[in-house]
Protein backbone atom coordinates (compact mmCIF):
# COMPACT_ATOMS: atom_id res chain seq x y z
CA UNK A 1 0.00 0.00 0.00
CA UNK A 2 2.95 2.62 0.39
CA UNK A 3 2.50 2.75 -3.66
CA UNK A 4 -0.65 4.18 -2.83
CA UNK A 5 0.01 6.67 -0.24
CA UNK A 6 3.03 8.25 -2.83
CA UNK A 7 0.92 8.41 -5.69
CA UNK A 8 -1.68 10.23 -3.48
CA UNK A 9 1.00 12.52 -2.00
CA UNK A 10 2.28 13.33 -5.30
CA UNK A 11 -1.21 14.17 -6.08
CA UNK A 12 -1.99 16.37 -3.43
CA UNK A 13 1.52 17.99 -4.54
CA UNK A 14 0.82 18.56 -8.38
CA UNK A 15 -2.51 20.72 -7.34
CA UNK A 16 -1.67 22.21 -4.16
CA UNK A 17 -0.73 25.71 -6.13
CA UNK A 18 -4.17 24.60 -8.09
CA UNK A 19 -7.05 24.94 -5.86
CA UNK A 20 -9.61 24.54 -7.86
CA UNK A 21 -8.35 21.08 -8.69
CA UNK A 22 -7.41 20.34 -5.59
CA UNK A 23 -10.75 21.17 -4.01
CA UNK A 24 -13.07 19.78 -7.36
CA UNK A 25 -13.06 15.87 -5.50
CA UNK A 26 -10.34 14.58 -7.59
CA UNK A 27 -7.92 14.29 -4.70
CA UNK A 28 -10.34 13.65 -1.88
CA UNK A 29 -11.92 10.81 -4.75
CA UNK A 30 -8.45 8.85 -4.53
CA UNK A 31 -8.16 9.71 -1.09
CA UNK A 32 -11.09 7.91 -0.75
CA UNK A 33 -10.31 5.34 -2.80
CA UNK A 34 -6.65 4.55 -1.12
CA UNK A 35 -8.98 4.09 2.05
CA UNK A 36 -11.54 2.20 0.86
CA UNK A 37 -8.02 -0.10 -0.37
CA UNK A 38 -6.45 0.09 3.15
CA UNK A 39 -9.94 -0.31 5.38
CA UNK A 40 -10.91 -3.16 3.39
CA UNK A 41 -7.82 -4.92 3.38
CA UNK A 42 -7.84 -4.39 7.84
CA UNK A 43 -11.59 -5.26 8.04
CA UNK A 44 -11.07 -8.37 5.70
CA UNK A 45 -8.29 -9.54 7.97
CA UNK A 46 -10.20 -8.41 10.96
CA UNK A 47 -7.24 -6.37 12.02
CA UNK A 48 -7.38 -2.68 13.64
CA UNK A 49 -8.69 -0.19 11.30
CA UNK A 50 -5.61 2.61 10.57
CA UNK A 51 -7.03 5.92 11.66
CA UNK A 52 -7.13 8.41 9.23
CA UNK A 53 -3.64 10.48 9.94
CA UNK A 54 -1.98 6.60 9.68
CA UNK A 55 -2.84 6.34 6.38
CA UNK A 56 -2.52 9.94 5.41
CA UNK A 57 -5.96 11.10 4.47
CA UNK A 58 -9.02 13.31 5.74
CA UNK A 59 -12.00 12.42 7.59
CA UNK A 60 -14.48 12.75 5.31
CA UNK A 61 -12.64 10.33 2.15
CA UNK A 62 -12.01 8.28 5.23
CA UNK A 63 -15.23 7.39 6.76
CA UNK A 64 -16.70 7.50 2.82
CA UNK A 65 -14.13 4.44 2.15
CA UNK A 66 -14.84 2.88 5.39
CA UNK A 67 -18.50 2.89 3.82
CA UNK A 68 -17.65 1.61 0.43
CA UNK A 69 -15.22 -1.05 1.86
CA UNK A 70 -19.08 -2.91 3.25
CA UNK A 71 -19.52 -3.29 -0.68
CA UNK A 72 -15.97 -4.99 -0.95
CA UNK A 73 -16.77 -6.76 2.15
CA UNK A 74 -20.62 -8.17 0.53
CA UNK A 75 -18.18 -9.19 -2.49
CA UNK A 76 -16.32 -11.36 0.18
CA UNK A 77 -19.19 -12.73 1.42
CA UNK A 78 -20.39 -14.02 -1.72
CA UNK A 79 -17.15 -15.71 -2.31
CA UNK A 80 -17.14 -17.63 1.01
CA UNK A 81 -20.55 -18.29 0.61
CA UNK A 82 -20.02 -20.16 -2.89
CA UNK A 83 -16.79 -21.82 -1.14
CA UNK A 84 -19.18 -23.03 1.64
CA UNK A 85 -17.25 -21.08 4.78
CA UNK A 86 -20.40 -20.12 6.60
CA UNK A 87 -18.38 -19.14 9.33
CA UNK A 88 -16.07 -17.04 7.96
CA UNK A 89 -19.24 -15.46 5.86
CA UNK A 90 -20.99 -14.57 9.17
CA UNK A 91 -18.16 -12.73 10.95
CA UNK A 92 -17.81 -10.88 7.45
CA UNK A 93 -21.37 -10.02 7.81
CA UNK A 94 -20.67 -9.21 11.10
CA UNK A 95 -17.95 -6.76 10.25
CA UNK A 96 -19.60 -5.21 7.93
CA UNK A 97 -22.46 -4.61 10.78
CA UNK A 98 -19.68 -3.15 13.08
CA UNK A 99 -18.99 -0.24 10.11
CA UNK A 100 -22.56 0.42 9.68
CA UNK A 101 -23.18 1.07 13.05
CA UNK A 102 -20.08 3.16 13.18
CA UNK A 103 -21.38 5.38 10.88
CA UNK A 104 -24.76 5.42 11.45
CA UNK A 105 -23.70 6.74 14.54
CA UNK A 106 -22.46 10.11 13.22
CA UNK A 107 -24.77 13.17 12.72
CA UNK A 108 -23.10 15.87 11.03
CA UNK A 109 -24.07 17.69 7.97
CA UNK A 110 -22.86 16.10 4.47
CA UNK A 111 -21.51 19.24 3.56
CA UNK A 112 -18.79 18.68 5.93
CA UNK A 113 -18.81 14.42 5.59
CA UNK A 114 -19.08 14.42 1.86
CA UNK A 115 -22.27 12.82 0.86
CA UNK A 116 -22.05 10.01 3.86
CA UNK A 117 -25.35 9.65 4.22
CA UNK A 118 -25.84 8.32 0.85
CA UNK A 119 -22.80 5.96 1.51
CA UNK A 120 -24.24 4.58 5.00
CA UNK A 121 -27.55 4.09 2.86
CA UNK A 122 -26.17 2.44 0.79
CA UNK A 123 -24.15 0.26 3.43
CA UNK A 124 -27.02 -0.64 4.80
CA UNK A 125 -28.86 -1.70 1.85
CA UNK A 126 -25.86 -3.65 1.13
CA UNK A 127 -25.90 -5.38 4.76
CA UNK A 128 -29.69 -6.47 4.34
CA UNK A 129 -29.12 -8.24 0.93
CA UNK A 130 -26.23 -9.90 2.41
CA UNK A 131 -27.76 -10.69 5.21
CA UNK A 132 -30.28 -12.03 3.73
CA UNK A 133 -28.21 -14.07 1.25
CA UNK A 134 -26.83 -15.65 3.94
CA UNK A 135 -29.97 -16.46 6.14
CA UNK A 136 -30.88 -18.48 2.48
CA UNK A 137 -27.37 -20.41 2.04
CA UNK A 138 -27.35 -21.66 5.76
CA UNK A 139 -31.33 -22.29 4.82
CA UNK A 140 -30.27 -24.20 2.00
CA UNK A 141 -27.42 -25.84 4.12
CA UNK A 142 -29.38 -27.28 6.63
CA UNK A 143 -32.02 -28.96 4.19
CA UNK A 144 -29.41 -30.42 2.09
CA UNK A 145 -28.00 -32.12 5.49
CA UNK A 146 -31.46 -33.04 6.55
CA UNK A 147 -32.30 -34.98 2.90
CA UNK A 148 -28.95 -35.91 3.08
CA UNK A 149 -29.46 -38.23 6.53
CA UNK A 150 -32.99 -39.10 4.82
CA UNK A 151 -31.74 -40.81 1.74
CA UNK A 152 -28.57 -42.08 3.97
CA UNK A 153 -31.17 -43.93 6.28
């Protein structure tokens, strides 16, 4: 990831006499990105999140990528779920639970988040199918054991 933080230093260098760049959401969009990158890599791992200043970047492209990382996260659930780790699915969904809460427990104006609102809606939209996509595959799970000891006996 240190690729990442020097390409977004040597962003924030290249427009820093260029305000109107620098302020337009192209840097805080790759800030947001490199985030997204680093929080989903920690929550996927179910390590310590970095704080912002760790990984070099503002609050507001931070908690945004925290927010976007749930949709990396769903992406990972998926996966496990078609490899048939339940487990490891539910303490992804579980994770991805944590970060919702997390931000759903903030209440400042967008203006000064950067639209996170929309992203924790659209966390939590992204929880619900998940959730219930699980819910169905341990469903599914369950009946294929039961028929299974049926046509066994």
């Amino acid at each position: 990831m240190e690729l990442g933080s020097e390409l977004l230093d040597q962003a924030r260098q290249a427009a820093r006499d260029h305000p109107s760049v620098l302020h337009a959401g192209f840097v805080s969009d790759a800030a947001k990105e490199y985030a997204e990158a680093r929080l989903t890599a920690a929550l996927s791992q179910r390590k310590k999140l970095p704080l912002p200043a760790e990984i070099g970047v503002e609050t507001a492209p931070y908690l945004n990528g925290l927010g976007e990382a749930v949709g990396e996260l769903r992406r990972r659930l998926l996966d496990l779920l078609r490899q048939g780790e339940i487990d490891q699915a539910e303490d992804t969904l579980d994770a991805m639970v944590e970060v919702l809460d997390l931000l759903a427990s903030l209440d400042y104006p967008d203006g000064m988040t950067g639209g996170l609102r929309r992203t924790t809606d659209v966390a939590r939209a992204l929880i619900e199918r998940s959730r219930a996509d699980l819910t169905t595959t341990v469903v599914q799970e369950r009946l294929r054991v039961e028929l299974q000891r049926h046509v066994d006996s």
